[in-house]
C-alpha atoms as a PDB file:
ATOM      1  CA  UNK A   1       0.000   0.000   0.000  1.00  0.00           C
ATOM      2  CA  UNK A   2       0.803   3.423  -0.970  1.00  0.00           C
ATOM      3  CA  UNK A   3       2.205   5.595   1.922  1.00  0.00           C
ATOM      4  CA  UNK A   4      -0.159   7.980   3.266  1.00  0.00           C
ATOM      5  CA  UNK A   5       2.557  10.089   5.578  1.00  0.00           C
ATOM      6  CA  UNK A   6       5.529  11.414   4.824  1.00  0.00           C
ATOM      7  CA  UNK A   7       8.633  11.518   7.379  1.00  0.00           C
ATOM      8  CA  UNK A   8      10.906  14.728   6.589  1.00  0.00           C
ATOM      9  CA  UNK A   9      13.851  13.788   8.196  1.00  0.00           C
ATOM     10  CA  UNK A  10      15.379  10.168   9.615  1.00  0.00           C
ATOM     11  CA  UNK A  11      15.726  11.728  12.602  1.00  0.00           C
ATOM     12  CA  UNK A  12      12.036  12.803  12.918  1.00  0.00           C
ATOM     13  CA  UNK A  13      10.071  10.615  15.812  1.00  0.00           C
ATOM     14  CA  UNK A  14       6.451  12.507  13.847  1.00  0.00           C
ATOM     15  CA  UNK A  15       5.108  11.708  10.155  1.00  0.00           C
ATOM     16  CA  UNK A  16       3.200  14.406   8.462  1.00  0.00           C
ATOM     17  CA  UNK A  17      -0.475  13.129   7.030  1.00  0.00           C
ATOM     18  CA  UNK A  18      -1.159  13.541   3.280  1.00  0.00           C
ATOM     19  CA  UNK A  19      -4.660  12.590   3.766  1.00  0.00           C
ATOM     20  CA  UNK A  20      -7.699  12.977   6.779  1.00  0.00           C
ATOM     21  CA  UNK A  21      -7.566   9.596   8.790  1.00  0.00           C
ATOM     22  CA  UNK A  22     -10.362   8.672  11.023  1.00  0.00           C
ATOM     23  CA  UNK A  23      -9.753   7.181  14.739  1.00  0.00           C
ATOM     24  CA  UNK A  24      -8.809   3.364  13.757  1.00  0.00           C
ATOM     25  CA  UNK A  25      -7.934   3.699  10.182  1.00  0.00           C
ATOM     26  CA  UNK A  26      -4.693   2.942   8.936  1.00  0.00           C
ATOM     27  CA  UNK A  27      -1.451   4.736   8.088  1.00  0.00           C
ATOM     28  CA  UNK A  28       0.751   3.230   6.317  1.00  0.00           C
ATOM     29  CA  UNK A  29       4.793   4.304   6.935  1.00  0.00           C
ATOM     30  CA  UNK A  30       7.055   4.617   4.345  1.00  0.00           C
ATOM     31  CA  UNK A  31       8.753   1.738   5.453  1.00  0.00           C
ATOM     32  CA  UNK A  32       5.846  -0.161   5.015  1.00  0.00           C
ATOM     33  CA  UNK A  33       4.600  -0.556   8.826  1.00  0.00           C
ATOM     34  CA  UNK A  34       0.929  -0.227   9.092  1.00  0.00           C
ATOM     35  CA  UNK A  35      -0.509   1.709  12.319  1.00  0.00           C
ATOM     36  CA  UNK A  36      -3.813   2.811  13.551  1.00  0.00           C
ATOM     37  CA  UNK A  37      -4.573   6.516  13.801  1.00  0.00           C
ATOM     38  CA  UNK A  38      -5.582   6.782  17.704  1.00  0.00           C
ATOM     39  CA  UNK A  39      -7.525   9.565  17.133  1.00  0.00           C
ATOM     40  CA  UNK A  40      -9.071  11.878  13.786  1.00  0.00           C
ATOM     41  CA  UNK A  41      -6.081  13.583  12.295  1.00  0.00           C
ATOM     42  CA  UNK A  42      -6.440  16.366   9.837  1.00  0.00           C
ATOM     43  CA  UNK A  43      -4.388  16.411   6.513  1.00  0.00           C
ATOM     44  CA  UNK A  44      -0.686  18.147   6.677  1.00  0.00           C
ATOM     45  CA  UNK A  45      -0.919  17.390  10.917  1.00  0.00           C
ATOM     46  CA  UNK A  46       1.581  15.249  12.550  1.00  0.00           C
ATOM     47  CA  UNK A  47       1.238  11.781  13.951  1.00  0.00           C
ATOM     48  CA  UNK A  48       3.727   9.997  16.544  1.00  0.00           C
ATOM     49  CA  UNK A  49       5.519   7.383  14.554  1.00  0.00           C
ATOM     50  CA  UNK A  50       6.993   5.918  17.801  1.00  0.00           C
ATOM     51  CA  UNK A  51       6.245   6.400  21.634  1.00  0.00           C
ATOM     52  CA  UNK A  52       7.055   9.380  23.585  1.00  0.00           C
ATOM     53  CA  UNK A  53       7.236   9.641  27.163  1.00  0.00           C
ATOM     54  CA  UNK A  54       6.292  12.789  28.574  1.00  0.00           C
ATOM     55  CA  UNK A  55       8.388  15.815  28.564  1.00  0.00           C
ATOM     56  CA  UNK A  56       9.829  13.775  25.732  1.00  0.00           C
ATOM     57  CA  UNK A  57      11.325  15.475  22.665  1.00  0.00           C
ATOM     58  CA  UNK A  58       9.269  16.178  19.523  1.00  0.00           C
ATOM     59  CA  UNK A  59      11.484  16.258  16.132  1.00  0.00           C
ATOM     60  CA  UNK A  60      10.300  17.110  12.478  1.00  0.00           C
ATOM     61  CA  UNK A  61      12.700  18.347   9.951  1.00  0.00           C
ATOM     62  CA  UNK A  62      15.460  16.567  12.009  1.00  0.00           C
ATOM     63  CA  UNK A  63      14.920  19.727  14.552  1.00  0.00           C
ATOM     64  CA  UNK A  64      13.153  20.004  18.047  1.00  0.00           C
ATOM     65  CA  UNK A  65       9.870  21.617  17.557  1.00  0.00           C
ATOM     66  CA  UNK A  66       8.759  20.863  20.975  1.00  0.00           C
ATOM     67  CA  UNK A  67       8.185  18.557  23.828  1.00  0.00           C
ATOM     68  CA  UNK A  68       5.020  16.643  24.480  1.00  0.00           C
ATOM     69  CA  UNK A  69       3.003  17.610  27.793  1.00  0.00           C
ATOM     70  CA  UNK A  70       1.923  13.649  28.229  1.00  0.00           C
ATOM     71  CA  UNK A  71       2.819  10.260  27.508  1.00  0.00           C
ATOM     72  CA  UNK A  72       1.976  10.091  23.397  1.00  0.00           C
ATOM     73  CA  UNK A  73       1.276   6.615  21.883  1.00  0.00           C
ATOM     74  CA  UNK A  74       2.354   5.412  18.726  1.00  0.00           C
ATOM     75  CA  UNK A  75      -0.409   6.775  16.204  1.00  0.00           C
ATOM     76  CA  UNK A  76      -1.082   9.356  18.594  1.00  0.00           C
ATOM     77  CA  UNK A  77      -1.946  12.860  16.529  1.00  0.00           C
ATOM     78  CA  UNK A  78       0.602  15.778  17.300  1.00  0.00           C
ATOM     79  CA  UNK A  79      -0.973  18.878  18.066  1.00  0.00           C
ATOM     80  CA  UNK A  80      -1.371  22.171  20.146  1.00  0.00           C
ATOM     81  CA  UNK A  81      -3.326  19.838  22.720  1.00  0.00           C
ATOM     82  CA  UNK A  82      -0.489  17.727  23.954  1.00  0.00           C
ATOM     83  CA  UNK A  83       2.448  19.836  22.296  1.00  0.00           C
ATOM     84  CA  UNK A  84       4.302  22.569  24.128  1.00  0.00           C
ATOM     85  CA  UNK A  85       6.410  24.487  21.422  1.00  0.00           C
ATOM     86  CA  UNK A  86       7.850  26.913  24.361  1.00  0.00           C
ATOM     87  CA  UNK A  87       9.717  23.501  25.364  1.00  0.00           C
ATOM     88  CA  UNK A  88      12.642  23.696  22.922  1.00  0.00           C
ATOM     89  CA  UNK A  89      15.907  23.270  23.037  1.00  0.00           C
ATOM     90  CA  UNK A  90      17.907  26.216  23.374  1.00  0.00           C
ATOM     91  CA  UNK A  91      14.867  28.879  24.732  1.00  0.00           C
END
């Protein structure tokens, strides 16, 4: 199947969505791992490609963006709800 995220950078622990996914509906990795979508995620949002334990780091484009406020679940959408962007590195 046809990859419906892409991942920016290797280093990236977040996948951006190409498409809407509903709660339970697939996404399909690059690398051809299939996970559900824990919750609706909107088109060009991110989505935890691994587990994150809170006050973990969140990385797209290979960069911090910002550290997660709770525990965040593989397939978990990555948003202002559970996202601090205050949190980075360096601030």
């Amino acid at each position: 199947m046809k990859p419906n995220v892409v991942i920016i950078n290797e280093e990236d622990n977040v996948a951006v969505m190409l498409e809407d996914v509903k709660e339970g509906e697939a996404i399909h990795l690059p690398d051809g791992e299939v996970i559900a979508a824990r919750s609706d995620i909107p088109y060009s949002h991110k989505v935890a490609v691994v587990d994150i334990k809170a006050g973990g780091y969140v990385y797209k484009y290979g960069e911090v963006i910002g550290e997660v406020k709770e525990k965040v679940i593989k397939g978990d959408w990555i948003h202002t709800h559970n996202l601090d962007i205050e949190a980075k590195i360096g601030k």
